[in-house]
Protein backbone atom coordinates (compact mmCIF):
# COMPACT_ATOMS: atom_id res chain seq x y z
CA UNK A 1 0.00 0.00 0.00
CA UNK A 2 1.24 3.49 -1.11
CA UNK A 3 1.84 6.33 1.75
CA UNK A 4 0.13 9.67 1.39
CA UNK A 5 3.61 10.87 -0.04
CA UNK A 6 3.98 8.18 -3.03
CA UNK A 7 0.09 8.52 -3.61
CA UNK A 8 0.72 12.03 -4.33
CA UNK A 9 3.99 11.65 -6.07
CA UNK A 10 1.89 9.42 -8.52
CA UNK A 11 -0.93 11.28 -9.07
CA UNK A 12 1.94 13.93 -9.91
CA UNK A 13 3.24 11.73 -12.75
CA UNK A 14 -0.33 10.70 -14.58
CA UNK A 15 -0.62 14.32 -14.79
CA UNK A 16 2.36 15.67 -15.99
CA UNK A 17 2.96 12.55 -18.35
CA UNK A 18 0.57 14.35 -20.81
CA UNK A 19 2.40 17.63 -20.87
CA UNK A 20 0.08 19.90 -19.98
CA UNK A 21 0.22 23.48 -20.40
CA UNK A 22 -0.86 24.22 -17.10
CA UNK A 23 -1.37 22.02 -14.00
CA UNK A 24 -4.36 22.96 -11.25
CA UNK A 25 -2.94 21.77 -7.87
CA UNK A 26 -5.94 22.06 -5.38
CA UNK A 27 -4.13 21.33 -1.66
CA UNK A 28 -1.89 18.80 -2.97
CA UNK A 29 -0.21 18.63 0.03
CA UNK A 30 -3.38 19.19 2.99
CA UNK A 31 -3.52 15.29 4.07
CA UNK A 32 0.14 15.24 5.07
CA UNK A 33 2.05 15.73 7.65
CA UNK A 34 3.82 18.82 8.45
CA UNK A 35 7.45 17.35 8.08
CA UNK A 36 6.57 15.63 4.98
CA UNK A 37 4.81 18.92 3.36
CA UNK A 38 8.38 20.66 4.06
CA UNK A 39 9.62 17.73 1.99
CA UNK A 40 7.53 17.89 -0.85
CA UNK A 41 7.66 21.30 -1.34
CA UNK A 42 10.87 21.27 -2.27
CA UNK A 43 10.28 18.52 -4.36
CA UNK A 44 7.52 19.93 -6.19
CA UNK A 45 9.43 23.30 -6.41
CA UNK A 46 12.07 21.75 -8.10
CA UNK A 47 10.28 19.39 -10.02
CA UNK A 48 8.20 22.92 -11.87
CA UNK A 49 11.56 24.38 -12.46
CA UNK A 50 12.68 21.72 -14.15
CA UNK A 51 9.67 20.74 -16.35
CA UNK A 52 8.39 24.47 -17.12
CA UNK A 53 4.99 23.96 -16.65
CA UNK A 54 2.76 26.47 -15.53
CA UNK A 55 1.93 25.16 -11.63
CA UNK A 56 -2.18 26.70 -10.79
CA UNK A 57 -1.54 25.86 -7.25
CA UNK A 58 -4.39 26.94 -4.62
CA UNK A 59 -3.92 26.44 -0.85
CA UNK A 60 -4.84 27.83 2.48
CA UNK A 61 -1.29 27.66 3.86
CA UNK A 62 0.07 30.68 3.44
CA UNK A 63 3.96 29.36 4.26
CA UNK A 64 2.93 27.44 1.45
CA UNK A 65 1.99 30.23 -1.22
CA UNK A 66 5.24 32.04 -0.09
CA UNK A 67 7.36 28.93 -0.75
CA UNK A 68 5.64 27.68 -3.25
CA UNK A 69 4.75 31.01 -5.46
CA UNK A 70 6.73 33.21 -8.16
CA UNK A 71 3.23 34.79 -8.64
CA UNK A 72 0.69 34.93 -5.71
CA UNK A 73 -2.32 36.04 -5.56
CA UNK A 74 -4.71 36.65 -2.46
CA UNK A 75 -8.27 36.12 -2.95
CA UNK A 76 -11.33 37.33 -0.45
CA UNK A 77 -14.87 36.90 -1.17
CA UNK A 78 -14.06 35.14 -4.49
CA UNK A 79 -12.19 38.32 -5.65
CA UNK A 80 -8.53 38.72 -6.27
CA UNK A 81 -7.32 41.82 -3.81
CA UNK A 82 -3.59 41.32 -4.66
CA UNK A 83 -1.27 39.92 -7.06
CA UNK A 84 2.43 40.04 -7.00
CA UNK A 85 5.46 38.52 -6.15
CA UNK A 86 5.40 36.54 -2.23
CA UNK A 87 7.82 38.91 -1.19
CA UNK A 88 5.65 42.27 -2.15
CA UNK A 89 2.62 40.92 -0.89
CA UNK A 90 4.19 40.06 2.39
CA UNK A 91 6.38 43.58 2.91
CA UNK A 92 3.47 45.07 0.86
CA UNK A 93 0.33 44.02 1.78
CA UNK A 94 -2.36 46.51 0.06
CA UNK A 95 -4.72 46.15 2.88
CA UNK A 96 -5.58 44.67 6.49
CA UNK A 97 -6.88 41.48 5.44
CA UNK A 98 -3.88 40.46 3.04
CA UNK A 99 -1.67 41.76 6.12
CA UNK A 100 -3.35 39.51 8.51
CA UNK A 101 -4.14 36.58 6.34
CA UNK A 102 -0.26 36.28 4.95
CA UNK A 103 2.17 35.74 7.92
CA UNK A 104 1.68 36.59 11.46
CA UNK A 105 0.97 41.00 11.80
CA UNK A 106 0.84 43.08 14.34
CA UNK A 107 -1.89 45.69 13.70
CA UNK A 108 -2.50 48.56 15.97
CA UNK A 109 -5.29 50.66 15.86
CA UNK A 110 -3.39 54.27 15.23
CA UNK A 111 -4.59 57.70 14.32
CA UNK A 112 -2.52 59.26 11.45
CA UNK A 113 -1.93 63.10 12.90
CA UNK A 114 -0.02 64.70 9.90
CA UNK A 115 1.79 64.00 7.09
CA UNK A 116 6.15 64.38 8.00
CA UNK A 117 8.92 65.03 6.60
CA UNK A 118 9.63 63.44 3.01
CA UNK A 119 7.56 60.74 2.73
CA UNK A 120 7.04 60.20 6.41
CA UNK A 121 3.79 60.75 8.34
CA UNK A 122 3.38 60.28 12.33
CA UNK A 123 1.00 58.61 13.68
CA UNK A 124 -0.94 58.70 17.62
CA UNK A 125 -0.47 54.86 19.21
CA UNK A 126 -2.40 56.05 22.51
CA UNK A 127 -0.04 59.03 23.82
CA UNK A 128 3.00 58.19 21.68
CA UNK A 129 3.67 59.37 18.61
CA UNK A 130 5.26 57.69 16.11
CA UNK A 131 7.47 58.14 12.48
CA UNK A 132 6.16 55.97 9.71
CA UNK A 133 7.47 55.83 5.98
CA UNK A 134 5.68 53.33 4.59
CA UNK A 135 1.74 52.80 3.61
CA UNK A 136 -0.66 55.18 3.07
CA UNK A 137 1.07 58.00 4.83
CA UNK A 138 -0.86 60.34 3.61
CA UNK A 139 -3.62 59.39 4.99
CA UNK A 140 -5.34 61.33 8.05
CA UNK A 141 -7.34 59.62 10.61
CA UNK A 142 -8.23 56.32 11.67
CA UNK A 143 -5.52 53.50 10.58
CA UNK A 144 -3.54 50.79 11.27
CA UNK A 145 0.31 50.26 11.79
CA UNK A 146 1.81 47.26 10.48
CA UNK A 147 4.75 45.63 11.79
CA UNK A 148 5.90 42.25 11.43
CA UNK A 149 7.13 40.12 14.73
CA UNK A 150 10.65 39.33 13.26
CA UNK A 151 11.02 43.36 12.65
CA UNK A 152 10.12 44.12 16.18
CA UNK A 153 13.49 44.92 18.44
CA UNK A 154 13.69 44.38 22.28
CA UNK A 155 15.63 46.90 23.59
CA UNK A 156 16.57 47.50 27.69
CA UNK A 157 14.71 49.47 29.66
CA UNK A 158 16.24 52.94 29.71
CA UNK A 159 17.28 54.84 32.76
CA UNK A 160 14.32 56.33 34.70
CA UNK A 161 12.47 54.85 31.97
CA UNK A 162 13.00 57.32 29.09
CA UNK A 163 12.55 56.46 25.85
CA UNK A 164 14.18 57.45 22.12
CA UNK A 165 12.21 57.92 19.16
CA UNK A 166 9.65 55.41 17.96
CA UNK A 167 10.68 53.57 20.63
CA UNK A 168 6.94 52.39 23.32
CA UNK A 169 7.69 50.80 27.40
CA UNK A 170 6.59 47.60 27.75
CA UNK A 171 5.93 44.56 29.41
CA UNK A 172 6.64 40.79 28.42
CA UNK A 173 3.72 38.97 29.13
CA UNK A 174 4.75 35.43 27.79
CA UNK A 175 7.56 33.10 26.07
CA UNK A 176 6.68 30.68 24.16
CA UNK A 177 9.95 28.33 22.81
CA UNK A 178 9.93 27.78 19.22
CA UNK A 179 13.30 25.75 18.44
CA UNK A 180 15.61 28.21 16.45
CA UNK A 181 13.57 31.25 17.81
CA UNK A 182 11.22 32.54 20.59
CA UNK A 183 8.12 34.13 20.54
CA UNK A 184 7.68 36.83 22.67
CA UNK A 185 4.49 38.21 23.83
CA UNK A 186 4.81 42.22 24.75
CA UNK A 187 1.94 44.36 26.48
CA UNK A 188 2.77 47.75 25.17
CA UNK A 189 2.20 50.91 27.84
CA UNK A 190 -0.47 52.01 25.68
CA UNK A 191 -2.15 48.63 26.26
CA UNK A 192 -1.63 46.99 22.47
CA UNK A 193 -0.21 43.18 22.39
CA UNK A 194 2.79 43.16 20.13
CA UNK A 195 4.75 39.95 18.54
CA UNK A 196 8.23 39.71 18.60
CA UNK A 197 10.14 36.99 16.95
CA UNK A 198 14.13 36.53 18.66
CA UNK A 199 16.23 34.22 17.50
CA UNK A 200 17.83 31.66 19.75
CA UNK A 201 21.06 33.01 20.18
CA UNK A 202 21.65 33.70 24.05
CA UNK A 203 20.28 37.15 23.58
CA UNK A 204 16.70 35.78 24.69
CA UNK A 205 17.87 34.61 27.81
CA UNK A 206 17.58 38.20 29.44
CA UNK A 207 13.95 38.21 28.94
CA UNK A 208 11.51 36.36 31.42
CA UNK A 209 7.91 37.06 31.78
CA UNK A 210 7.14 40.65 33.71
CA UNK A 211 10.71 42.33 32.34
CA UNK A 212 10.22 45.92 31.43
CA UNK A 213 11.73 46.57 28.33
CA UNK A 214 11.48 49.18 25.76
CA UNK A 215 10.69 48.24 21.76
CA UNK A 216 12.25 49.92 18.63
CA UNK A 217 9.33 50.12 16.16
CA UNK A 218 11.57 51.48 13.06
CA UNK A 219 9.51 53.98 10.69
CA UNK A 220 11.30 52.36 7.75
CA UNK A 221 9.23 48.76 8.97
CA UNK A 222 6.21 50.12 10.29
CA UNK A 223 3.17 50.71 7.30
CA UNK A 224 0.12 52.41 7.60
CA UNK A 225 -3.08 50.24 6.23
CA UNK A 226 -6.06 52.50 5.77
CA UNK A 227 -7.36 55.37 6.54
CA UNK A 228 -9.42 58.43 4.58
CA UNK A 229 -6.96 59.70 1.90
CA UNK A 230 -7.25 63.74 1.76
CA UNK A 231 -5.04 66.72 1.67
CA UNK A 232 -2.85 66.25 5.06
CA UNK A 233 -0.71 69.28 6.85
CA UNK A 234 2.95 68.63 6.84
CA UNK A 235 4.96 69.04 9.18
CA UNK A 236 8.45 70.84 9.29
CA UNK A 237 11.91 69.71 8.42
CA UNK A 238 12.41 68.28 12.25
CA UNK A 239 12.60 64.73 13.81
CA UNK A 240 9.57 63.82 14.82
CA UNK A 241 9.32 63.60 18.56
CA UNK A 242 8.56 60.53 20.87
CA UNK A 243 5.75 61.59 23.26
């Protein structure tokens, strides 16, 4: 009796033995365990480079569509809301739903204040103000900020608990031990819960659940997502201040 994997591998084979122009893959790999899905992938990666077929491939794994795609496209409500390459559609995600559906996001509700300078805009996260230069900055009002866990830095807490620019006090809440990494679960003083992604490298060893830290939010990783496009004041040639 075939396994899962050599049922699929040969199901693989009747299809592409009559050279099609373009192959529909509907969850080829769904039944299967995780380590053997890494497995496959690779195989089935390879295995389109090599024949130059046109791989249709639908799934609801998004590590999957970013591993698996040259061209990916992100469908809601039977409607395709963006198409590009993975890597634009993850560091560019046109809206909050393709930001939350592809990869793990941290969106905070934020108010967009005024537009900065260049092509920066700040935005209100509670009482802090914050630099952003990427998204719709200029938007005004209402928004979300984007940032992804593995771009969110852990910094000490600062004497008498002062703070640089775009940089929020907080509190880790929880660790959770991923192998190569750790997630880390931050409660920020304005009361958002931020993701942070460390890597496994001794660093993480200073944090333990109820450390104060401080996090570095850069403006060239944060996005803003939404928000009523109009004509937006801007603001002079000067850093923007943390509040």
């Amino acid at each position: 009796m075939l396994s899962g994997g050599q049922q699929q591998r040969v199901a693989l084979a009747r299809a592409l033995v009559l050279n099609p122009s373009v192959l529909l893959l509907d969850e080829p790999l769904g039944a299967l365990d995780a380590k053997l899905r890494r497995s496959l992938k690779v195989e089935l990666k390879a295995l389109q480079e090599r024949v130059g077929i046109t791989f249709l491939y639908v799934t609801h794994d998004q590590e999957e569509a970013l591993t698996m795609s040259d061209r990916l496209a992100v469908m809601h409500a039977g409607k395709i809301v963006q198409l590009g390459t993975p890597r634009t559609i993850y560091e560019e995600p046109a809206d909050t739903y393709v930001a939350d559906f592809l990869g793990v996001s941290n969106l905070m509700e934020v108010d967009v204040v005024e537009r900065g300078p260049g092509s920066q805009c700040r935005v209100r996260l509670g009482e802090m103000a914050l630099a952003v230069d990427r998204g719709d900055v200029d938007a005004l009002g209402p928004a979300h900020a984007l940032i992804r866990p593995e771009r969110v830095r852990i910094e000490p807490y600062g004497q008498d608990g002062q703070a640089g620019p775009n940089r929020v006090p907080a509190m880790v809440e929880r660790l959770v031990f991923l192998g190569a990494s750790t997630q880390v679960m931050l409660r920020l003083a304005p009361g958002a819960l931020l993701q942070a992604v460390v890597p496994n490298d001794g660093t993480e060893a200073t944090l333990s659940q109820g450390t104060p830290v401080h996090v570095f939010l850069a403006p060239d990783v944060l996005r803003v997502l939404g928000g009523a496009t109009r004509d937006v004041p801007v603001a002079e040639e000067d850093p923007l201040p943390a509040l």
